[in-house]
C-alpha atoms as a PDB file:
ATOM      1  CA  UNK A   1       1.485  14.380 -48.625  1.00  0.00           C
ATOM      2  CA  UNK A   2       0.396  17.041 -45.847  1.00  0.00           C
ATOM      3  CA  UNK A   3      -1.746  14.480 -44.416  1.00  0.00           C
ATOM      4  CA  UNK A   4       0.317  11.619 -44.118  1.00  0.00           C
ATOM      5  CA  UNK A   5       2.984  14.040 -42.290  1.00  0.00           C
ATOM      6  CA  UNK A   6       0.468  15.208 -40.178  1.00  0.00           C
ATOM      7  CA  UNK A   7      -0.342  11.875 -39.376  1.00  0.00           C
ATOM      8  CA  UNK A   8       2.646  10.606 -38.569  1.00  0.00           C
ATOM      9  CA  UNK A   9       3.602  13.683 -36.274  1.00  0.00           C
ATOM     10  CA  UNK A  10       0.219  12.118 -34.888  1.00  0.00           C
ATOM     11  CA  UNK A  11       1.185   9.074 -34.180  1.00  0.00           C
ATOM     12  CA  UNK A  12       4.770   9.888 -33.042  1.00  0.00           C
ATOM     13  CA  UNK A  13       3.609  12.181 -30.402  1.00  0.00           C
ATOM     14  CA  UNK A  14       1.226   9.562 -28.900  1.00  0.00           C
ATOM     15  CA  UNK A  15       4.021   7.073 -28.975  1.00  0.00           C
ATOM     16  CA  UNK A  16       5.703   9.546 -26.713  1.00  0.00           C
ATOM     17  CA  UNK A  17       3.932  10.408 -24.325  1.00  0.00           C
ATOM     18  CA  UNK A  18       2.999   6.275 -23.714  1.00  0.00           C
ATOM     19  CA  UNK A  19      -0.198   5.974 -25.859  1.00  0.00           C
ATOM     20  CA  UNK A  20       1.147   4.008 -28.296  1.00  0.00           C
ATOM     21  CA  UNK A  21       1.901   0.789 -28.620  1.00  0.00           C
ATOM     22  CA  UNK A  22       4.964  -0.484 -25.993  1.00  0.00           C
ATOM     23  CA  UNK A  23       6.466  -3.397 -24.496  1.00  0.00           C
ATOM     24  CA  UNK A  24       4.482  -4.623 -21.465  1.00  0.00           C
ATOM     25  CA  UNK A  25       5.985  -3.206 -18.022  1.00  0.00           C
ATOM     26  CA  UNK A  26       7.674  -5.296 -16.057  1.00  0.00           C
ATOM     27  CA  UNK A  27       7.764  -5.655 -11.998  1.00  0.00           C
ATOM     28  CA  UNK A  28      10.056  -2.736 -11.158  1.00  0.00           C
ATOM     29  CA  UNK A  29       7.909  -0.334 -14.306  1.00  0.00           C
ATOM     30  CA  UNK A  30       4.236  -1.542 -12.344  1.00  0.00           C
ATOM     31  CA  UNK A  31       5.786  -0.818  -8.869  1.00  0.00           C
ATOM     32  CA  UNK A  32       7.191   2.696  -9.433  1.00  0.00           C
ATOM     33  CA  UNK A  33       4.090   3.354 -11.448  1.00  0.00           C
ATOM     34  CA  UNK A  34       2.502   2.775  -8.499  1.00  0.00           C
ATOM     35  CA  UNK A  35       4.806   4.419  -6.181  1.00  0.00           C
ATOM     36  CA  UNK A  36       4.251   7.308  -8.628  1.00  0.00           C
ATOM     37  CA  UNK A  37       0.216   7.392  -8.203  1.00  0.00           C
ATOM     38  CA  UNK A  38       0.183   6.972  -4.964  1.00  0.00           C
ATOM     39  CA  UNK A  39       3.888   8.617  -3.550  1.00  0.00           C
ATOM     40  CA  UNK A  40       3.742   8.353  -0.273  1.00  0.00           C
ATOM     41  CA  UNK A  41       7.030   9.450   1.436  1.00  0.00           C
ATOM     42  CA  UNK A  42       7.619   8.940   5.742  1.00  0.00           C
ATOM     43  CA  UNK A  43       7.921  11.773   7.864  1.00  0.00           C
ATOM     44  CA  UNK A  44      11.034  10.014   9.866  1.00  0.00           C
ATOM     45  CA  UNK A  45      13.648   8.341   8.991  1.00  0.00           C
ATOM     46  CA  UNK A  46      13.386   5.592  10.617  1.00  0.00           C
ATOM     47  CA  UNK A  47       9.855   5.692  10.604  1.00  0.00           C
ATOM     48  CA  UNK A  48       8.111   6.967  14.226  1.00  0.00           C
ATOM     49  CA  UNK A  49       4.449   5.045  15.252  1.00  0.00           C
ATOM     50  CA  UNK A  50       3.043   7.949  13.475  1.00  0.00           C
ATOM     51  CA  UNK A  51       4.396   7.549  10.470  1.00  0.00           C
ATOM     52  CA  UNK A  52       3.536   4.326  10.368  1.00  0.00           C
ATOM     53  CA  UNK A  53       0.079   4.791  10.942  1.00  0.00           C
ATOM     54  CA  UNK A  54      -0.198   7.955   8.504  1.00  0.00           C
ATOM     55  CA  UNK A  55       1.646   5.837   5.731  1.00  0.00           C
ATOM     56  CA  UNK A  56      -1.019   3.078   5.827  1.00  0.00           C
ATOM     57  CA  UNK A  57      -4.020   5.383   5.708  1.00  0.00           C
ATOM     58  CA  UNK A  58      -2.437   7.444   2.934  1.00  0.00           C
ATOM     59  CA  UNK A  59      -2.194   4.580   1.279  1.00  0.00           C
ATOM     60  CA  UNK A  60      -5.460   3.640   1.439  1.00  0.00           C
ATOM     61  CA  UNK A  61      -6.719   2.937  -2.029  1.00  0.00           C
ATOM     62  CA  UNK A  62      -4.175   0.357  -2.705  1.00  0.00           C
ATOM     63  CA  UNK A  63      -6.423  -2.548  -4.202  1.00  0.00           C
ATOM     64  CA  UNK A  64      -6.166  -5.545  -1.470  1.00  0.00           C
ATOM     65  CA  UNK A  65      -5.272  -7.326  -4.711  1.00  0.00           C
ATOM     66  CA  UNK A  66      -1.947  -6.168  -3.938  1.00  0.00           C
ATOM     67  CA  UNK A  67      -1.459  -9.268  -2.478  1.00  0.00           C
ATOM     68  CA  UNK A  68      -2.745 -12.819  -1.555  1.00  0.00           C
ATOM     69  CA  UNK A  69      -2.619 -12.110   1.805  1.00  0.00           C
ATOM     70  CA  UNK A  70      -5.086  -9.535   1.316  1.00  0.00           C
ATOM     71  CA  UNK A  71      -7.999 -12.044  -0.268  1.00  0.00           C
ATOM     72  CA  UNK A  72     -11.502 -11.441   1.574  1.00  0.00           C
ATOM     73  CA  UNK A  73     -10.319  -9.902   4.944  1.00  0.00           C
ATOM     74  CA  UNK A  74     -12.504  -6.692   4.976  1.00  0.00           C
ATOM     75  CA  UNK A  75     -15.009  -6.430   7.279  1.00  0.00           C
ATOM     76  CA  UNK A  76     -17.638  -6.553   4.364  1.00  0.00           C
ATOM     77  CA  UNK A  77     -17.281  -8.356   1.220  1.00  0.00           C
ATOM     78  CA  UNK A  78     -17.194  -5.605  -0.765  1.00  0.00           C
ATOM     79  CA  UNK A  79     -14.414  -3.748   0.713  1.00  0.00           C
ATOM     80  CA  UNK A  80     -11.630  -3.909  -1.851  1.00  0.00           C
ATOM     81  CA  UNK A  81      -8.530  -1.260  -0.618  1.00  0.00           C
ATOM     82  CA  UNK A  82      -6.049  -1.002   2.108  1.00  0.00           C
ATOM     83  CA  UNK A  83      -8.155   1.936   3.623  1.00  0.00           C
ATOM     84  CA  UNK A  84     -11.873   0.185   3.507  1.00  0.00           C
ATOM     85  CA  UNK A  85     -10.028  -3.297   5.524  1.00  0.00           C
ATOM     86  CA  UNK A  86      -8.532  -1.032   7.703  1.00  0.00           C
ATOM     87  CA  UNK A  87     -11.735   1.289   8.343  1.00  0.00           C
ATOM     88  CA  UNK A  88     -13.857  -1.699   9.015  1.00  0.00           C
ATOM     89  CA  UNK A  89     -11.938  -2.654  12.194  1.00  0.00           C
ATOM     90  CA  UNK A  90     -11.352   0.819  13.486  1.00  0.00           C
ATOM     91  CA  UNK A  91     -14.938   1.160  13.324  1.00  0.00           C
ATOM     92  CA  UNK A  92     -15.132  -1.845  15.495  1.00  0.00           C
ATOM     93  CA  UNK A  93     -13.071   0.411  17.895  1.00  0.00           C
ATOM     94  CA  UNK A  94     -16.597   2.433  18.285  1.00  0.00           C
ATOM     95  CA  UNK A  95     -18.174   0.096  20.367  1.00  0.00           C
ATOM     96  CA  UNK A  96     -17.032   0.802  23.984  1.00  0.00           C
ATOM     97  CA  UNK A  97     -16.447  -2.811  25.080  1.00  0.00           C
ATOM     98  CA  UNK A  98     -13.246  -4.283  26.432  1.00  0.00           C
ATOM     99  CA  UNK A  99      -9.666  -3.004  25.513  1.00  0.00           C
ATOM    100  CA  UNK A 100      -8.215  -2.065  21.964  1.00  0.00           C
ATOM    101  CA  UNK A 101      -5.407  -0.412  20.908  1.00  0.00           C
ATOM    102  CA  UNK A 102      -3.040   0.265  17.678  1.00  0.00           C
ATOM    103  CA  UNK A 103       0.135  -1.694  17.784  1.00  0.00           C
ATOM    104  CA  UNK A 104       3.282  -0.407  15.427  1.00  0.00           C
ATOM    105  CA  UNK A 105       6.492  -2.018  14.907  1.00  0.00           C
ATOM    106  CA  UNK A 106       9.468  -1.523  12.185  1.00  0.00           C
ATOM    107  CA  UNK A 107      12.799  -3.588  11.537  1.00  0.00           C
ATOM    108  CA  UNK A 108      15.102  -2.769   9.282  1.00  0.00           C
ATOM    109  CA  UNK A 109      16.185  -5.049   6.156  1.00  0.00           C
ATOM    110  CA  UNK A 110      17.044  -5.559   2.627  1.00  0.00           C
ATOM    111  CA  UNK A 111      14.076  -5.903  -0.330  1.00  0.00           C
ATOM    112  CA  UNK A 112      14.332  -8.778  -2.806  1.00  0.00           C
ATOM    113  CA  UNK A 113      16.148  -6.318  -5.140  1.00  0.00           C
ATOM    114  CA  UNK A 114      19.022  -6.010  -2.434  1.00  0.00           C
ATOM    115  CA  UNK A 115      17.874  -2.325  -1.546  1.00  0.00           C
ATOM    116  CA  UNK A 116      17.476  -0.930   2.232  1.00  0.00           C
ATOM    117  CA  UNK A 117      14.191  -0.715   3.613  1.00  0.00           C
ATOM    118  CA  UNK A 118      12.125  -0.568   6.631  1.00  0.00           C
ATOM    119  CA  UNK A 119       9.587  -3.356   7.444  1.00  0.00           C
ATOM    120  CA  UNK A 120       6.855  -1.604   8.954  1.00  0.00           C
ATOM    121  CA  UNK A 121       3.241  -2.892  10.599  1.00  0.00           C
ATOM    122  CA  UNK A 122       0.298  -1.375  11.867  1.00  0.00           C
ATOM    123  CA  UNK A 123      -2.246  -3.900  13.910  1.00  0.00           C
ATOM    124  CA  UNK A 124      -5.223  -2.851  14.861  1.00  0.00           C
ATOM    125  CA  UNK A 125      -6.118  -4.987  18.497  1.00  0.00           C
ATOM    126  CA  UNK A 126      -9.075  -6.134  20.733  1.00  0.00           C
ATOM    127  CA  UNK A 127      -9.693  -7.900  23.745  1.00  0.00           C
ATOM    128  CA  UNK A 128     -13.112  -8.325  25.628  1.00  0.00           C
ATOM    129  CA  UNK A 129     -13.027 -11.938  27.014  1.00  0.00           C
ATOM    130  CA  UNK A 130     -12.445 -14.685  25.001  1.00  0.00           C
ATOM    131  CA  UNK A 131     -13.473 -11.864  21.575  1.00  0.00           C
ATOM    132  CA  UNK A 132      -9.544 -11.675  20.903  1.00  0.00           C
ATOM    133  CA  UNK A 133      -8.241 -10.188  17.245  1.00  0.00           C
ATOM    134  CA  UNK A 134      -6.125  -8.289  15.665  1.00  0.00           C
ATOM    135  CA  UNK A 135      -5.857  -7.270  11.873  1.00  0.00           C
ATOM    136  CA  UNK A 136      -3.656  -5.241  10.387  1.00  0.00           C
ATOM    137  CA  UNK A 137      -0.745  -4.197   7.448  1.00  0.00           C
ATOM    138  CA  UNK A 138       2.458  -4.985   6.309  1.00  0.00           C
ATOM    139  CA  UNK A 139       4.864  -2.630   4.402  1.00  0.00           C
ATOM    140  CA  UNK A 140       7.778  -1.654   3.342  1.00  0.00           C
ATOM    141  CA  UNK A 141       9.392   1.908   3.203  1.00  0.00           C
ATOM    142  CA  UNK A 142      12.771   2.675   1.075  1.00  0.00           C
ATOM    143  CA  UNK A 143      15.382   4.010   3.777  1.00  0.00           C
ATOM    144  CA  UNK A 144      17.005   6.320   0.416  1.00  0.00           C
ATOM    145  CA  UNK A 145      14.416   8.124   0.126  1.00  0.00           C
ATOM    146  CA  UNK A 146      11.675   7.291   2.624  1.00  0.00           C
ATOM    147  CA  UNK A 147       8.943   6.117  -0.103  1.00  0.00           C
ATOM    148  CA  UNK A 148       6.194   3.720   0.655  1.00  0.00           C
ATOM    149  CA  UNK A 149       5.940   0.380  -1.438  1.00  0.00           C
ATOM    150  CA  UNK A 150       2.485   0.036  -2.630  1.00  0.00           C
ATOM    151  CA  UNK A 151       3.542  -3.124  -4.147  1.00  0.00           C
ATOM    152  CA  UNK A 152       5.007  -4.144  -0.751  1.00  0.00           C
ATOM    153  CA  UNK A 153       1.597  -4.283   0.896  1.00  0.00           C
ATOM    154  CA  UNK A 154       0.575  -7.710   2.822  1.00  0.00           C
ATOM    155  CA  UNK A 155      -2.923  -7.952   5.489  1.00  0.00           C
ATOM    156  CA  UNK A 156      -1.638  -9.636   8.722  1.00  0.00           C
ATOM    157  CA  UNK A 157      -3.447 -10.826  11.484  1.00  0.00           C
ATOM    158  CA  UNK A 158      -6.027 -13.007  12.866  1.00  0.00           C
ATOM    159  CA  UNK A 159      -8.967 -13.107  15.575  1.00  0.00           C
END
């Protein structure tokens, strides 16, 4: 009888703290999951250029499977986060050839659940000639509380 109690206080405390058996998360559980490994809060409200740009490296080991959008755009084919895509063209920034810069921009709107947010991007951009490109992130912050969307992230761009 001791064993079987012991057991059971066992099992109960796995069940608890989420080792046990559960219903499968949905969206909203996998995003602030996410949001919760990751947590990566603006410094402005609304976000500055910097914030933008600090947001998307922080947020660098979101998996590019975050999104379609995100399917084989690294520089290399094994690059497979947020912060390896977005490495490979600032390292094209190295070579000292025509003009690049880092374009920002955020808008304000709603998320699919209703809720406030700030559509931010970060491009990274080239010119030398007719070599024109410029790659880049999509995401969105929460304007309640300033937290970045991991699930939120989309690769933009073209060259």
């Amino acid at each position: 009888m001791r064993r079987s109690a012991t057991v059971a206080v066992a099992l109960a405390a796995l069940t608890a703290i989420g080792c046990g058996p559960g219903p499968a998360p949905n969206t909203q559980q996998r995003e602030q999951a996410a949001a919760h490994e990751i947590a990566v809060h603006i410094g402005h409200r609304p976000p500055l250029p910097k914030d933008i740009i600090d947001a998307a490296i922080s947020s660098g080991q979101v998996d590019l499977s975050v999104s379609p959008s995100c399917r084989n755009v690294g520089t290399e084919p094994a690059d497979r986060t947020i912060g390896r895509y977005l490495a490979g063209f600032l390292a094209e920034l190295s070579k000292p050839q025509g003009v690049s810069w880092i374009e920002t921009g955020v808008e304000s709107g709603k998320s699919p659940e209703g809720a406030a947010i700030w559509s931010c991007r970060m491009l990274i951009r080239h010119v030398d000639g007719d070599d024109r490109w410029g790659w880049g992130v999509r995401f969105d912050v929460r304007q309640s509380d300033g937290l970045v969307m991991p699930a939120s992230f989309t690769c933009i761009g073209g060259g």
